[in-house]
Every structure is written in C-alpha cells, then in structure tokens.
Protein backbone atom coordinates (compact mmCIF):
# COMPACT_ATOMS: atom_id res chain seq x y z
CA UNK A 1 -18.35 121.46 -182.78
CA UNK A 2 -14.47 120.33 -182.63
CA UNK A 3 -14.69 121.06 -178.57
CA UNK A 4 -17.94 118.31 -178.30
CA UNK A 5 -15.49 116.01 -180.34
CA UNK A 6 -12.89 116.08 -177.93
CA UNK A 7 -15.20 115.35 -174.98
CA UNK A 8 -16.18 112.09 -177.27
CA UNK A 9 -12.57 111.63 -177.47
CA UNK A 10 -11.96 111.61 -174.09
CA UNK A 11 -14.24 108.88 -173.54
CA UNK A 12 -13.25 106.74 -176.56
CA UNK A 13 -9.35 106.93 -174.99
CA UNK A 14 -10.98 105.85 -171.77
CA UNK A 15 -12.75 102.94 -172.53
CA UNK A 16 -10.29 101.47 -174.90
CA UNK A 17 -8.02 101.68 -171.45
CA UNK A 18 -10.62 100.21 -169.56
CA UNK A 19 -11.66 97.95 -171.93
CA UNK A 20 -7.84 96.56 -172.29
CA UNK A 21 -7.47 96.42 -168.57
CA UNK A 22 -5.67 93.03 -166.99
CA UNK A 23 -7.72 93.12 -163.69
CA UNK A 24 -11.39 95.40 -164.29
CA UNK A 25 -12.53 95.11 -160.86
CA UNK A 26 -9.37 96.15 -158.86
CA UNK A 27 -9.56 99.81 -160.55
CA UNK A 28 -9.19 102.15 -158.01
CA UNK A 29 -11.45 104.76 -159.31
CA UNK A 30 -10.64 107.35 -156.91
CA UNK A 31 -7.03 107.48 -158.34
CA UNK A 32 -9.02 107.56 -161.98
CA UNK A 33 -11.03 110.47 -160.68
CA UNK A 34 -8.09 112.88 -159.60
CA UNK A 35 -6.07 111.72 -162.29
CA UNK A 36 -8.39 113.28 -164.83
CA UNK A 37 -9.07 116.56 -162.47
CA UNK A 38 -5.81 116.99 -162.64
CA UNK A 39 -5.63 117.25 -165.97
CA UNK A 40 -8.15 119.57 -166.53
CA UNK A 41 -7.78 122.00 -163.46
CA UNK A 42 -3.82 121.99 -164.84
CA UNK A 43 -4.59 122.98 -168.42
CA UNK A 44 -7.61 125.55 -167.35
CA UNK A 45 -5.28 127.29 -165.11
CA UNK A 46 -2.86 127.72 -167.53
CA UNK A 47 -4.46 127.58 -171.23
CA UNK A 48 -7.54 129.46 -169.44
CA UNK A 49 -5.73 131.85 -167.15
CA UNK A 50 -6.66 135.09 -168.71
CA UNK A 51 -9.95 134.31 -168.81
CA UNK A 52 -10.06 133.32 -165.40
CA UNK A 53 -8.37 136.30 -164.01
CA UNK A 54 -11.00 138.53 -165.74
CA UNK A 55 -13.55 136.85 -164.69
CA UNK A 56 -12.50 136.90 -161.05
CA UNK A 57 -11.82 140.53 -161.50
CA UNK A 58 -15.67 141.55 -161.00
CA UNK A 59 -15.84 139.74 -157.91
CA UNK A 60 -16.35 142.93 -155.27
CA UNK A 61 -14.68 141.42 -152.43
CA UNK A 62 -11.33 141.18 -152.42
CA UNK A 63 -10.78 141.76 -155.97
CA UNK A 64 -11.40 145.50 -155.39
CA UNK A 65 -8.63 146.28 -153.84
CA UNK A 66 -6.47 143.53 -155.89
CA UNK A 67 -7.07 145.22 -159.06
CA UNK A 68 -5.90 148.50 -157.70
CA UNK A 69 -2.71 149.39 -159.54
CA UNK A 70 -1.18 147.62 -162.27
CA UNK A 71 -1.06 143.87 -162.57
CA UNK A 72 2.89 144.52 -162.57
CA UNK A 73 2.80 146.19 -159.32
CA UNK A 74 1.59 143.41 -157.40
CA UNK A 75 2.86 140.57 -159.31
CA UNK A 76 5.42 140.40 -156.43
CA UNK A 77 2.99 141.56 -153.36
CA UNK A 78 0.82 138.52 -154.36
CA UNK A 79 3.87 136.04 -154.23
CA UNK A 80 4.65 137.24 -150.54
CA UNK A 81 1.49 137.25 -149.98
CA UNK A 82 0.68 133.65 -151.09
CA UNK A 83 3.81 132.90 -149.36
CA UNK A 84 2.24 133.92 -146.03
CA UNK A 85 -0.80 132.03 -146.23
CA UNK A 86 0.80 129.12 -146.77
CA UNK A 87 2.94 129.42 -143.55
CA UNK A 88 0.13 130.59 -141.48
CA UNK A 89 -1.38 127.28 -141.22
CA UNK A 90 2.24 125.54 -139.50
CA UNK A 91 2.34 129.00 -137.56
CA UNK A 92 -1.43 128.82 -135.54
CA UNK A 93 -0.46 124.44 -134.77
CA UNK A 94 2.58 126.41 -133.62
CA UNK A 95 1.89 128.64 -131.01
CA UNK A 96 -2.24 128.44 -130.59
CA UNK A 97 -1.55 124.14 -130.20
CA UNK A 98 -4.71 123.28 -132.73
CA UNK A 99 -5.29 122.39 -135.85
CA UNK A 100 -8.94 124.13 -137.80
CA UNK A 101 -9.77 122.21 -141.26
CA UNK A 102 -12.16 125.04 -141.82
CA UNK A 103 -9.29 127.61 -140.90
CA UNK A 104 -7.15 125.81 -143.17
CA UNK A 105 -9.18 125.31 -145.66
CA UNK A 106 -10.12 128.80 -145.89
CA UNK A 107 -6.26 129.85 -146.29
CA UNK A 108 -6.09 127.18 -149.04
CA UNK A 109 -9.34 128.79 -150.84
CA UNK A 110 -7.13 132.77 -150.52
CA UNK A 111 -4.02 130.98 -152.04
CA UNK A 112 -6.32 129.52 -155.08
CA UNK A 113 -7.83 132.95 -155.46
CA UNK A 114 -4.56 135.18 -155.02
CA UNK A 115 -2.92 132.17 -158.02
CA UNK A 116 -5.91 132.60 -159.91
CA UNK A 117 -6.59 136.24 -160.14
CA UNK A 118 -3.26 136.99 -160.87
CA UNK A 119 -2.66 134.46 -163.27
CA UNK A 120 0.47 133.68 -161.36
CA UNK A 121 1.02 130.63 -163.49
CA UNK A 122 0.39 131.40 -167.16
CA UNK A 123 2.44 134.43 -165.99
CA UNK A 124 5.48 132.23 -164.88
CA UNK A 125 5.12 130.04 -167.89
CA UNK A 126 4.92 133.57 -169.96
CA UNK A 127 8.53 134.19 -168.88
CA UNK A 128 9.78 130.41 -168.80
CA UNK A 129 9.01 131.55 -172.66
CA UNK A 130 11.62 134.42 -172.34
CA UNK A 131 14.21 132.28 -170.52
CA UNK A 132 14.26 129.81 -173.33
CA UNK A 133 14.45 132.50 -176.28
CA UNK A 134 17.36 133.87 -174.24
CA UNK A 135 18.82 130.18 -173.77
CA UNK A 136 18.28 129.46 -177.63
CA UNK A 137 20.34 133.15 -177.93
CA UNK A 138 23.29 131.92 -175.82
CA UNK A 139 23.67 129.05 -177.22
CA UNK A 140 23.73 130.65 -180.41
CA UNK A 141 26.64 132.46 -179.15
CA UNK A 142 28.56 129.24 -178.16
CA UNK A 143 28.26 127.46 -181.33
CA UNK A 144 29.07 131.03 -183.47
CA UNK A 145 32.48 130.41 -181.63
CA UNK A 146 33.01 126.79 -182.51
CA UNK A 147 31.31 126.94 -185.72
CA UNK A 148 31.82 130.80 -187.04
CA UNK A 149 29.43 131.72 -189.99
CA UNK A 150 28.21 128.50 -190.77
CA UNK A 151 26.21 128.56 -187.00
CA UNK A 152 25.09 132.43 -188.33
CA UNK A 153 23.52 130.88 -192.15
CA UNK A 154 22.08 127.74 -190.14
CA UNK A 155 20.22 129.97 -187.58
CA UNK A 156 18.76 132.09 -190.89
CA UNK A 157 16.69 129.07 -191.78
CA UNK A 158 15.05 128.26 -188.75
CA UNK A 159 11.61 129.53 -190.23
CA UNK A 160 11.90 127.57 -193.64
CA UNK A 161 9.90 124.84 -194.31
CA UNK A 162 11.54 121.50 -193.34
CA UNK A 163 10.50 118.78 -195.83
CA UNK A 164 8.26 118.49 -198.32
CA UNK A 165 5.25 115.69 -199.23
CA UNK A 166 7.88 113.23 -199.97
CA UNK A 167 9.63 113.59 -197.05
CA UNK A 168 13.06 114.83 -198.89
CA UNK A 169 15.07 117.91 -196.97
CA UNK A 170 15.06 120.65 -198.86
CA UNK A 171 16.46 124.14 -197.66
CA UNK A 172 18.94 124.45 -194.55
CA UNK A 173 17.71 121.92 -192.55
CA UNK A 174 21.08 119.70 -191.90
CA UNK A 175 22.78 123.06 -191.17
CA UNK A 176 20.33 123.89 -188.65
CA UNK A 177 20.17 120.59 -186.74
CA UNK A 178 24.14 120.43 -187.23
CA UNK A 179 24.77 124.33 -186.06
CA UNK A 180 21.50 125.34 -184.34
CA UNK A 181 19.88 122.18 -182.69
CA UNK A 182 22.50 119.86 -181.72
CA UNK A 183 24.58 122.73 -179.69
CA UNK A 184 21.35 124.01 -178.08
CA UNK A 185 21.03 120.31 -176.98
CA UNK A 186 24.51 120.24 -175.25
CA UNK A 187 24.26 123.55 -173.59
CA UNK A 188 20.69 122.76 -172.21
CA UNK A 189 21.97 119.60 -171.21
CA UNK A 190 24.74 121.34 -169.20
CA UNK A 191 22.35 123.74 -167.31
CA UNK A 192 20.04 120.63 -166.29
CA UNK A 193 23.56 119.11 -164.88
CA UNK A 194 24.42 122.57 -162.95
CA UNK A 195 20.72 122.51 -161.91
CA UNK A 196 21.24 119.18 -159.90
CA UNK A 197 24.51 119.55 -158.56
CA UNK A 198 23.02 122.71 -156.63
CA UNK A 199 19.98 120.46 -155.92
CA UNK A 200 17.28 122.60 -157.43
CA UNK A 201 16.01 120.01 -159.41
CA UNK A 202 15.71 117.14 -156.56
CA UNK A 203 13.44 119.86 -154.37
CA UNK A 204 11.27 120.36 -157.76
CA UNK A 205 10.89 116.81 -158.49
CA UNK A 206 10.27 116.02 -154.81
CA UNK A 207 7.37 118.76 -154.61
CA UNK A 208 5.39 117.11 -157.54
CA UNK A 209 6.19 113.77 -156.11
CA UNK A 210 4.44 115.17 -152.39
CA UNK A 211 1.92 116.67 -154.53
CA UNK A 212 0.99 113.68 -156.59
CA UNK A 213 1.46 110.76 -153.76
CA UNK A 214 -1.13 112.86 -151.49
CA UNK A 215 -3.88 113.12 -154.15
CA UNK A 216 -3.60 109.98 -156.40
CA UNK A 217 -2.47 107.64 -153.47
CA UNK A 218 0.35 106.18 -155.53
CA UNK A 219 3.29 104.73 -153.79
CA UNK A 220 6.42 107.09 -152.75
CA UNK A 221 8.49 104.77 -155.67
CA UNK A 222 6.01 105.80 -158.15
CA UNK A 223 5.17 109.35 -157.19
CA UNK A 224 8.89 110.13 -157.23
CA UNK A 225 9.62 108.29 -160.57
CA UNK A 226 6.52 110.11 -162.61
CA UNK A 227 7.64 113.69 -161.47
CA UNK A 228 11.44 113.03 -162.33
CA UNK A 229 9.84 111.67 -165.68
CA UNK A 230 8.34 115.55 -166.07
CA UNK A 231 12.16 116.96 -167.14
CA UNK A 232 14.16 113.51 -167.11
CA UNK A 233 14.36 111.11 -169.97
CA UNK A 234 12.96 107.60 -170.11
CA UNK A 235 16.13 105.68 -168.46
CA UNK A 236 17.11 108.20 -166.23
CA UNK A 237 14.11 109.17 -164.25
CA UNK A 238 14.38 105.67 -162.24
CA UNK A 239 17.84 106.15 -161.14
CA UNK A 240 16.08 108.20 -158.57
CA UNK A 241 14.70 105.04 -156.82
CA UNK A 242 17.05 102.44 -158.06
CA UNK A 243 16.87 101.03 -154.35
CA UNK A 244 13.51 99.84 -155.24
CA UNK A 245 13.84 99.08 -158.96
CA UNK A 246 13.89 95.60 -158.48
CA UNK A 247 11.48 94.90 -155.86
CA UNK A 248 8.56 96.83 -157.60
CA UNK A 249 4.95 95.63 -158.18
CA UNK A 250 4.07 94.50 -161.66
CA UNK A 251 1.40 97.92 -161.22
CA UNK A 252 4.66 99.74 -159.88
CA UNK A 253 7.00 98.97 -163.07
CA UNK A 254 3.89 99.70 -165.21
CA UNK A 255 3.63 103.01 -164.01
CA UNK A 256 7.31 103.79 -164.08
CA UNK A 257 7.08 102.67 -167.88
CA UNK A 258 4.57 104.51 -168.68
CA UNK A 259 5.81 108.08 -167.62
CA UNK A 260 8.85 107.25 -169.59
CA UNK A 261 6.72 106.60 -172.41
CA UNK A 262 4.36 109.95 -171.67
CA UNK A 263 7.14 112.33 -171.51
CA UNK A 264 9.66 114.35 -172.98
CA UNK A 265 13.30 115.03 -171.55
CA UNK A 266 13.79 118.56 -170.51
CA UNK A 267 16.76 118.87 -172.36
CA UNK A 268 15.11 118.20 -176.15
CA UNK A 269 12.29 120.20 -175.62
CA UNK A 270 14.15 123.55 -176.74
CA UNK A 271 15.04 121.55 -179.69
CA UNK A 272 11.23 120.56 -180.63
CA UNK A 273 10.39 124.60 -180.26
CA UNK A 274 13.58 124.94 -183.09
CA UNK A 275 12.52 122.70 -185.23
CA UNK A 276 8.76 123.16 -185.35
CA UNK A 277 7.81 126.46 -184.21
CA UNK A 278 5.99 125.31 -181.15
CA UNK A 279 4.90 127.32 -178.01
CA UNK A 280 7.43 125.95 -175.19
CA UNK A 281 4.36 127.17 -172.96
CA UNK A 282 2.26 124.32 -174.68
CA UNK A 283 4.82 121.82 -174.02
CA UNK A 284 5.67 122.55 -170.65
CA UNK A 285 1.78 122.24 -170.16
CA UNK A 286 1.43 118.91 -171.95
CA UNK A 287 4.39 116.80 -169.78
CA UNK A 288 3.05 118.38 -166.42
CA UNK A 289 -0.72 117.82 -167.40
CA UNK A 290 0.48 114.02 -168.83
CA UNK A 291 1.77 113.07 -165.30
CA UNK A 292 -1.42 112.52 -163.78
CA UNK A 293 -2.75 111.21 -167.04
CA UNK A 294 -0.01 109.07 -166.99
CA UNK A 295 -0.67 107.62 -163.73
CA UNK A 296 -3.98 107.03 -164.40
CA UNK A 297 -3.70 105.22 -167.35
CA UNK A 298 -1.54 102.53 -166.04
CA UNK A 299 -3.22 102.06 -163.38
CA UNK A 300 -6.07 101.05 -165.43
CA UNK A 301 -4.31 98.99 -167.43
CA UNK A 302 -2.65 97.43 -164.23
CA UNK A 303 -4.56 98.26 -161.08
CA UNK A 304 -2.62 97.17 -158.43
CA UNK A 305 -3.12 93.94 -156.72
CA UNK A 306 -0.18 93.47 -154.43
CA UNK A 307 1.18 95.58 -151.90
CA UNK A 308 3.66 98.17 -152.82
CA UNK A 309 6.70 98.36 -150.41
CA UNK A 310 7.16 102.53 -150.75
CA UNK A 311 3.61 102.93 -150.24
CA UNK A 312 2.94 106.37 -148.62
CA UNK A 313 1.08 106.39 -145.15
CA UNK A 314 0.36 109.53 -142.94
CA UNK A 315 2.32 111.36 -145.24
CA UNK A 316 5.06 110.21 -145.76
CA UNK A 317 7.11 110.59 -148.84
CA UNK A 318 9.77 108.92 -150.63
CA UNK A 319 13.34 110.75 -150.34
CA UNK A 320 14.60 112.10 -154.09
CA UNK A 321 18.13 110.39 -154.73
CA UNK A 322 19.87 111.54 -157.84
CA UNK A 323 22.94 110.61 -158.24
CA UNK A 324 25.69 113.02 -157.85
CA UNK A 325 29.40 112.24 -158.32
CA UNK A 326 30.20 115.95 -159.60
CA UNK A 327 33.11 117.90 -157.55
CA UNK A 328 31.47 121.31 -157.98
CA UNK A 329 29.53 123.31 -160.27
CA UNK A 330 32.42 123.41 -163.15
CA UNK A 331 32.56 119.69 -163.21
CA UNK A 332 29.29 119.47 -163.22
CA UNK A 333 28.04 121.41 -166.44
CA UNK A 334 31.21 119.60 -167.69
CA UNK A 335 29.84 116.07 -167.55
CA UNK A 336 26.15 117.75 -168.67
CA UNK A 337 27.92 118.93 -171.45
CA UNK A 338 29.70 115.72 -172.32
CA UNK A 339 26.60 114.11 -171.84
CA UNK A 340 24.53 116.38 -173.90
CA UNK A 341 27.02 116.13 -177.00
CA UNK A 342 26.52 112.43 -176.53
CA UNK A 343 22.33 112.58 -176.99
CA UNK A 344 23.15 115.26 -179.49
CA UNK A 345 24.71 112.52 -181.42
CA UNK A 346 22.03 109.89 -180.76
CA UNK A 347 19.76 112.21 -182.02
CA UNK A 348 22.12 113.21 -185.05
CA UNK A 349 22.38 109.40 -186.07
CA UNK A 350 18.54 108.72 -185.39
CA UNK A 351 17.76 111.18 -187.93
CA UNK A 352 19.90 110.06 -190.49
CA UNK A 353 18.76 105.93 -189.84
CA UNK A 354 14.96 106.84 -189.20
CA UNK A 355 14.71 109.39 -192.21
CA UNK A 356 16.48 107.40 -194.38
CA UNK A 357 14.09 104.20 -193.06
CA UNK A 358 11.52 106.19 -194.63
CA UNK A 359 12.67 106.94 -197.43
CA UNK A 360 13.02 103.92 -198.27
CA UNK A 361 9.70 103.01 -197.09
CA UNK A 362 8.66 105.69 -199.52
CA UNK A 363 9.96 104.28 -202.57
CA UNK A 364 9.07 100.70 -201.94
CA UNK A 365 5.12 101.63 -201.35
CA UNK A 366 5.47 103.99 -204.46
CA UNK A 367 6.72 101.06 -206.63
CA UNK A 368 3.52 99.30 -205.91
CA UNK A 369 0.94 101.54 -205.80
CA UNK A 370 2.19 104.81 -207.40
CA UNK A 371 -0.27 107.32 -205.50
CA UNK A 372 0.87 106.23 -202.29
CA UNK A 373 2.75 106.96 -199.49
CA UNK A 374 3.55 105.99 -195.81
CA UNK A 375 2.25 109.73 -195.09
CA UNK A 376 -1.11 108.52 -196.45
CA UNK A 377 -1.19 105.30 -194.86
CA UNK A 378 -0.89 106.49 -191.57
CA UNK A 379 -3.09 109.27 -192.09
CA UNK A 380 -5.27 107.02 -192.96
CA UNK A 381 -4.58 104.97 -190.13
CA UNK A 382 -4.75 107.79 -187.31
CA UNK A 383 -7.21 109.81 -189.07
CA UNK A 384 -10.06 109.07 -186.83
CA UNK A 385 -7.82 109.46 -183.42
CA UNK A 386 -7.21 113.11 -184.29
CA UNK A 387 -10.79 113.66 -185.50
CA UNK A 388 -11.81 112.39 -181.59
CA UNK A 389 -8.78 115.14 -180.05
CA UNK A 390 -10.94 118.07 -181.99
CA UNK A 391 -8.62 118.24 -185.23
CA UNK A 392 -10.89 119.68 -188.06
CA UNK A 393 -11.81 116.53 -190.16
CA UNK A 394 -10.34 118.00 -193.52
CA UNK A 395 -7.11 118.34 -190.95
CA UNK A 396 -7.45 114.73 -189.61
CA UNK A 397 -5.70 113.39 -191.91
CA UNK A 398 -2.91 115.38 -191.72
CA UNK A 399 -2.60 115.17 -188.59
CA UNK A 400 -3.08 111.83 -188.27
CA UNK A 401 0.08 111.15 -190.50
CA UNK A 402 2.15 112.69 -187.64
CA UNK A 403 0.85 110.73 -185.42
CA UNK A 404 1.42 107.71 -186.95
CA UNK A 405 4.65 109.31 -187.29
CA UNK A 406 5.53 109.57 -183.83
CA UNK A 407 4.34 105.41 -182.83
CA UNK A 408 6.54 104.10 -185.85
CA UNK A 409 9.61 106.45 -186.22
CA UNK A 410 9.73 109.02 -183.14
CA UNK A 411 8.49 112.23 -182.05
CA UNK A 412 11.82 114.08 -183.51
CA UNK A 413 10.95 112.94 -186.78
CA UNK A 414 7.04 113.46 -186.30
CA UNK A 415 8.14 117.40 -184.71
CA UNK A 416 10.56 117.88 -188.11
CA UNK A 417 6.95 117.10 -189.94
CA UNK A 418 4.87 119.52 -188.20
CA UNK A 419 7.45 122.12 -188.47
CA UNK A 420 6.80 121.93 -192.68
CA UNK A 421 3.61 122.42 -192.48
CA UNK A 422 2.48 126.32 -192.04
CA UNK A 423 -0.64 125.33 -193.16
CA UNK A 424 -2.06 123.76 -190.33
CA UNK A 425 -4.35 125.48 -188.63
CA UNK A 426 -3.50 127.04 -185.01
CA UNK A 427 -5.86 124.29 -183.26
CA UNK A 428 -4.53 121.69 -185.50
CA UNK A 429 -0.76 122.73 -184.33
CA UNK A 430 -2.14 122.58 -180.60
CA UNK A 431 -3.52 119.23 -180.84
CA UNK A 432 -0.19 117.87 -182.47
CA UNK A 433 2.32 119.42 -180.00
CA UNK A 434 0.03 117.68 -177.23
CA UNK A 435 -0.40 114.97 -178.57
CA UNK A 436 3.16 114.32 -179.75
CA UNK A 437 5.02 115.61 -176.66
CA UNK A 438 6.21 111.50 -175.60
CA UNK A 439 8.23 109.10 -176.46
CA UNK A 440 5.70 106.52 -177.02
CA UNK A 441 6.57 104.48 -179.74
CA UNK A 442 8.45 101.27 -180.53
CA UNK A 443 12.07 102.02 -180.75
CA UNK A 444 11.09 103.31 -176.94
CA UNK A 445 10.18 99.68 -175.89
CA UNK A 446 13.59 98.44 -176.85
CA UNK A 447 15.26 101.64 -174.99
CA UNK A 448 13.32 100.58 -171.70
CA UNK A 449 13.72 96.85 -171.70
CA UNK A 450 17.62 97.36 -172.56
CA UNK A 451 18.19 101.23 -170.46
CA UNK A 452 15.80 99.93 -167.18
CA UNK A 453 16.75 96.29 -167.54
CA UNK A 454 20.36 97.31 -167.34
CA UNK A 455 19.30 98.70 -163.83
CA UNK A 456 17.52 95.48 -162.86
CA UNK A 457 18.21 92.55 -164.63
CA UNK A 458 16.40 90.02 -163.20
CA UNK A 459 13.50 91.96 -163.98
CA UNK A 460 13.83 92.44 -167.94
CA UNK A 461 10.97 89.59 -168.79
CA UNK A 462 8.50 91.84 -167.05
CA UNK A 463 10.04 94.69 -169.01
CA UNK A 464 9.33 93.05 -171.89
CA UNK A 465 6.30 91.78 -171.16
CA UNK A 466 4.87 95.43 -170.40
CA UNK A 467 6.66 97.15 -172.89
CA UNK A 468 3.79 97.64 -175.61
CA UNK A 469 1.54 97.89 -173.15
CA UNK A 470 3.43 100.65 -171.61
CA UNK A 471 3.81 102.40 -175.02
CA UNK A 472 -0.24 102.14 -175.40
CA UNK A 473 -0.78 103.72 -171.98
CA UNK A 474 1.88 106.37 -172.96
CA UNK A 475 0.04 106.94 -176.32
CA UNK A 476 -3.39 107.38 -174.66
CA UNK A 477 -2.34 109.74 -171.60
CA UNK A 478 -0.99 112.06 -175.02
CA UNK A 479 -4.18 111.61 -176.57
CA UNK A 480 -5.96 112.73 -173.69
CA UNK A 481 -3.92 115.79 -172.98
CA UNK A 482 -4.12 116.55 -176.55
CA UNK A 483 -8.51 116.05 -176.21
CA UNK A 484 -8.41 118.29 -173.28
CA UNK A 485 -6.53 121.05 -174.92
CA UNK A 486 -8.83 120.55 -178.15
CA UNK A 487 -11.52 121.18 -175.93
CA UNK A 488 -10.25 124.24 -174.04
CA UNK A 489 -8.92 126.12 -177.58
C-alpha cells in the first residue's frame, strides 16, 4: 500500500511546485519530462539492479552465452566490451564517412543491455561501499596517531544509540564526533583535494554536465554547476563558472541555488554513514538521482524567460574550471587537509550552537505545555509529507520529526537523530536518508546569499530574493527522491 502512497506523493510534490510557479505557461515540459525519467531510470538501475539482471538473464539471445561462467569472470570482459561499443560509433564516421541512427542506436541498445545484465552499476556502487569502509579504516589509523586510545574508545561506540527522546547525548557520542568523525572529515577532505589536482574530478563533473545539458537542454553554466553540486558543497560548486556568476538569468541563479540546496558535499557524506548507520550506496544514489530532480524543480518554479548566455547548441558544452593553485600532489592534500580541519570545525561548533538551540527550545515548550516537545511539533508538522514518501503512518510521525529537523536545524543534526533510532523500520530508514541527503534548510539561505554573494556582489538582492524559494525547490527534489525510493523498496 506504502508504494501507491508514494506515487500520490509524487504528485502532491509536483503540483505544490507547479502550483507555486512565478511564470505557469513558460514551463518547458520537456525538461520536466526527462527530469523525472531520470530519476526513476537512475534509482531502478541501481536500487533494482538485481532484479533486473535476473530478469534479463532468461532472455535466449545474447544472454546465453553472457551467463556462461561466473558473473566475476566477465565483470571485466563486459567493461571492454562496453568500452568497444561505445567507440565503434566515432570509428564507422571514421573510416566508412557516414553516420546510421539505426546503427547507432542499436550499439546504444548492446551498451544498455551489457550495463544492465551485469549490473555493472549497483556492482560499482557495491565496492564504492568497500572503498569507504577502508577510507573510514585509514582514517582511523591517522587519528589513533594523533589521538592514541582515546580515537580506539571513540570508534567502540559508533553503534550506540546517539540521543535519546529529549534530545540529551548520552553514551560516547562527543568522543566519536571529536576522535572518529571530525578526522574522517579532514582526511576525506584531503583525498577530494588530491582528486582535483590530478584532474579526475573536473573529467567526472564534466561527463554529468555533457550528460545532463544534452537531455534536459539546460545551459552549459547550469549543467556544469548541478554536476559539481553532486560531490561539491553549496559555495563551492559555482567557482566552476565564476566567469558567468554574475551575468546569469534569474532561471540560471535559481537553478544554481537549488543544487546547492539538493545536495550533500562529498566530503561529509562518510560522516552521515558514521553517525547514522546509513548505506553510502543509498546516498550516493540520492545526490546523483536529486540532480535531475533538482533541475527540474527550479525550473518550474522559474522557467526561464530570457536567454541564457552559456546556452548549449550543437553540442556544445561548457569547459569545467576549478580552481587550482596547488604545486603538486603533496601541497595539494595539504591545503584539502587544512581545509577539511576547517569544516571539521564548522561542523564541531554547529553542533554545539544548533544542539544546544534545541535544547533550549526543549525546555521553553516543556515549561508551557509539559507533554511537549519540538520533536512532536514537527512530527506533527511533517507527519503527512512522510506519509506521501511511503513511511508507514504509525512511522510518519517519527519520521516527520527528522524532517522537520533537517528545514529548521540541519541535516547533521537531523542524521545524529536517525542514527538513535534502531527502531525504525528498514523502509522508514530509506525514506529518511533520501529524503534528508541536502542542505535545504534556513541556515543554508544565509550561507548562499553571504558564500555566492561574496562571488557576485551586485547580485546578492536576487540571492536573497530566491533564497527560500531555492530552499523549497531543494526540499521537494529530496522529497521526490525519497517518494521514488519508497516506491521501488
């Protein structure tokens, strides 16, 4: 019954976007369309790839001779293999001098098979899982040296429960954010620095941004932006087109917002898979899926009505510029180390305001009406938006606190929640890592008015002017990636 929900849900989100939207009849529905089929072919591929590669398996022809062997043995075969079809395209323009859409789109049809059958994604997410265990490991290793025993004891209390009803730590939980968290912050941090020095990162980014220009027919600024948003915070992704910062379209600087909004920085998801107990599989699923959702949304909310200056034509794609200024690789996980111990303590002194906040909050509702709390409030509040995702209505509630959570406080606060409660069912943790994986909420606002205005001064009254718009976009492309995975578990 929860799966029907979330397809209710889905439409809800939808028309409250549409419904809010500054100019209705300059929609561009085709951008709408893909935005939402990318969402769902994303999370079926991965959330549904077992499945998928079963079923394919009793196809006769050519999964006969795929499903010779072990699926180990041609894990590897497949890649080449994939590899080749997607060259043999450039190869027949090449030296046969034409071009055969059905040809081509034949090849394309092998590649989706070949990815399917094997699974080749869930399988590369499977051990992006691994790499991260063995990440959290070394950086266990690095702050045992700095910090000795006490880095040992923190790391012991990873799986205790994190607060209780009141919202009052209890167990190891400052040693673990102080020894375990914080350093795995600064070492991730550091590899993400390394990781753009040697340019890896700019040819990631600037395959999504192809990828997302060619199918939603946003502008090379914005394309660029939202897939730097995927693993870069909220104020960093648009250093990669501050050329154009300033001269954006009002739809432009919408969408830009909004991704910030939408996503998660690479280098703090680790920490939410720490400190809740969350799959990094279903996070890395919910900030790719959110892209596209992201666009979308803001484009709703602001369909463009002017005429982009980066806009993409036959092709053509906006060049990723991050800034670099490191000497060589040393230097460079130097300053990502630096600059990780600096959001390390941003985080650290979040906690202790935003926790404290409420706390207070607490005490002040309790000293009026006894039986309640800002847990229930907001449950209350948020109740029915996680009843619409496919959350279990004796859940809702619940869940609904966390969300509520995440718009008022943060999403590090709302993740420390969700990591106290073992209760929750598995579904019910599903919906809440989607649906809290962003930084929408209203601290956020003042980050990108003061972090992107910085950039563009001149432009900070229409940063200010979007900004809870923004953070409503953000909130909805979550709530949509957290209906779709509802649906799908």
């Amino acid at each position: 019954m929860e799966r029907f929900i979330g397809l209710i849900g889905i439409v809800v989100f939808m028309a409250i976007a549409i419904a809010l939207s500054r100019h209705r009849g300059n929609i561009h529905w085709k951008t709408v369309g893909w935005g939402m089929a990318l969402q769902w072919i994303f999370a079926v591929v991965v959330l549904k790839g077992v499945f998928l590669s079963n079923l394919l398996g009793f196809i006769p022809w050519p999964g006969f001779w795929l499903h010779q062997g072990t699926p180990e043995a041609h894990f590897y075969g497949l890649g080449w293999i994939i590899l080749l079809l997607m060259f043999a395209p450039m190869l027949l323009r090449k030296f046969a001098s034409f071009e055969s859409k059905p040809l081509n789109w034949s090849i394309f049809g092998v590649v989706v098979y070949a990815l399917l059958w094997g699974n080749l994604v869930g399988r590369t997410f499977d051990r992006i899982r691994i790499v991260v265990q063995h990440l959290m490991e070394y950086s266990h290793d690095g702050a045992s040296f700095v910090f000795g025993p006490l880095a040992d004891s923190a790391a012991g209390g990873l799986g205790a429960p994190v607060m209780d009803s009141a919202h009052q730590m209890i167990g190891r939980v400052g040693m673990v954010f102080a020894f375990v968290v914080l350093p795995t912050i600064i070492f991730v941090a550091s590899i993400f620095a390394v990781l753009y020095y040697l340019g890896i990162m700019q040819w990631v980014v600037g395959a999504c941004a192809k990828a997302m220009g060619r199918v939603l027919k946003v502008s090379g600024a914005e394309s660029v932006c939202v897939a730097a948003s995927i693993l870069m915070g909220q104020t960093e992704a648009p250093l990669t087109i501050r050329p154009f910062l300033s001269r954006l379209t009002r739809s432009e600087l919408m969408v830009i917002m909004t991704a910030g909004m939408a996503h998660v920085s690479g280098s703090i998801m680790v920490a939410y898979v720490q400190i809740a107990g969350v799959d990094i599989v279903h996070l890395l699923t919910a900030v790719i899926m959110t892209a596209p959702g992201a666009v979308m949304i803001a484009k709703i909310l602001e369909p463009e009505v002017e005429e982009p200056e980066t806009q993409m034509v036959k092709g053509e794609e906006l060049k990723v510029d991050v800034p670099i200024h490191d000497v060589n690789v040393i230097d460079a996980a130097a300053r990502g180390a630096f600059e990780g111990g600096s959001l390390a303590f941003n985080v650290a002194i979040m906690l202790v305001a935003f926790i404290a906040l409420v706390a207070l909050a607490n005490g002040i509702i309790k000293a009026a009406f006894p039986a309640a709390s800002l847990e229930m409030i907001l449950g209350t509040l948020f109740k029915p938006f996680a009843f619409l995702m496919g959350v279990p209505w004796k859940e809702a509630g619940t869940v609904g606190s966390l969300l509520g959570t995440r718009m008022v406080v943060n999403e590090f606060v709302a993740f420390i929640q969700l990591g106290g409660m073992p209760e929750l069912s598995t579904k019910a943790k599903l919906v809440s890592t989607f649906a809290l994986c962003g930084f929408a909420n209203f601290s956020s606002i003042a980050i990108q008015v003061g972090g992107i205005g910085a950039l563009i001064p001149e432009r900070r009254g229409d940063l200010a002017r979007l900004g809870l718009k923004a953070m409503l976009a953000g909130t909805l492309a979550n709530f949509l990636s957290a209906c779709i995975a509802g649906v799908l578990s």
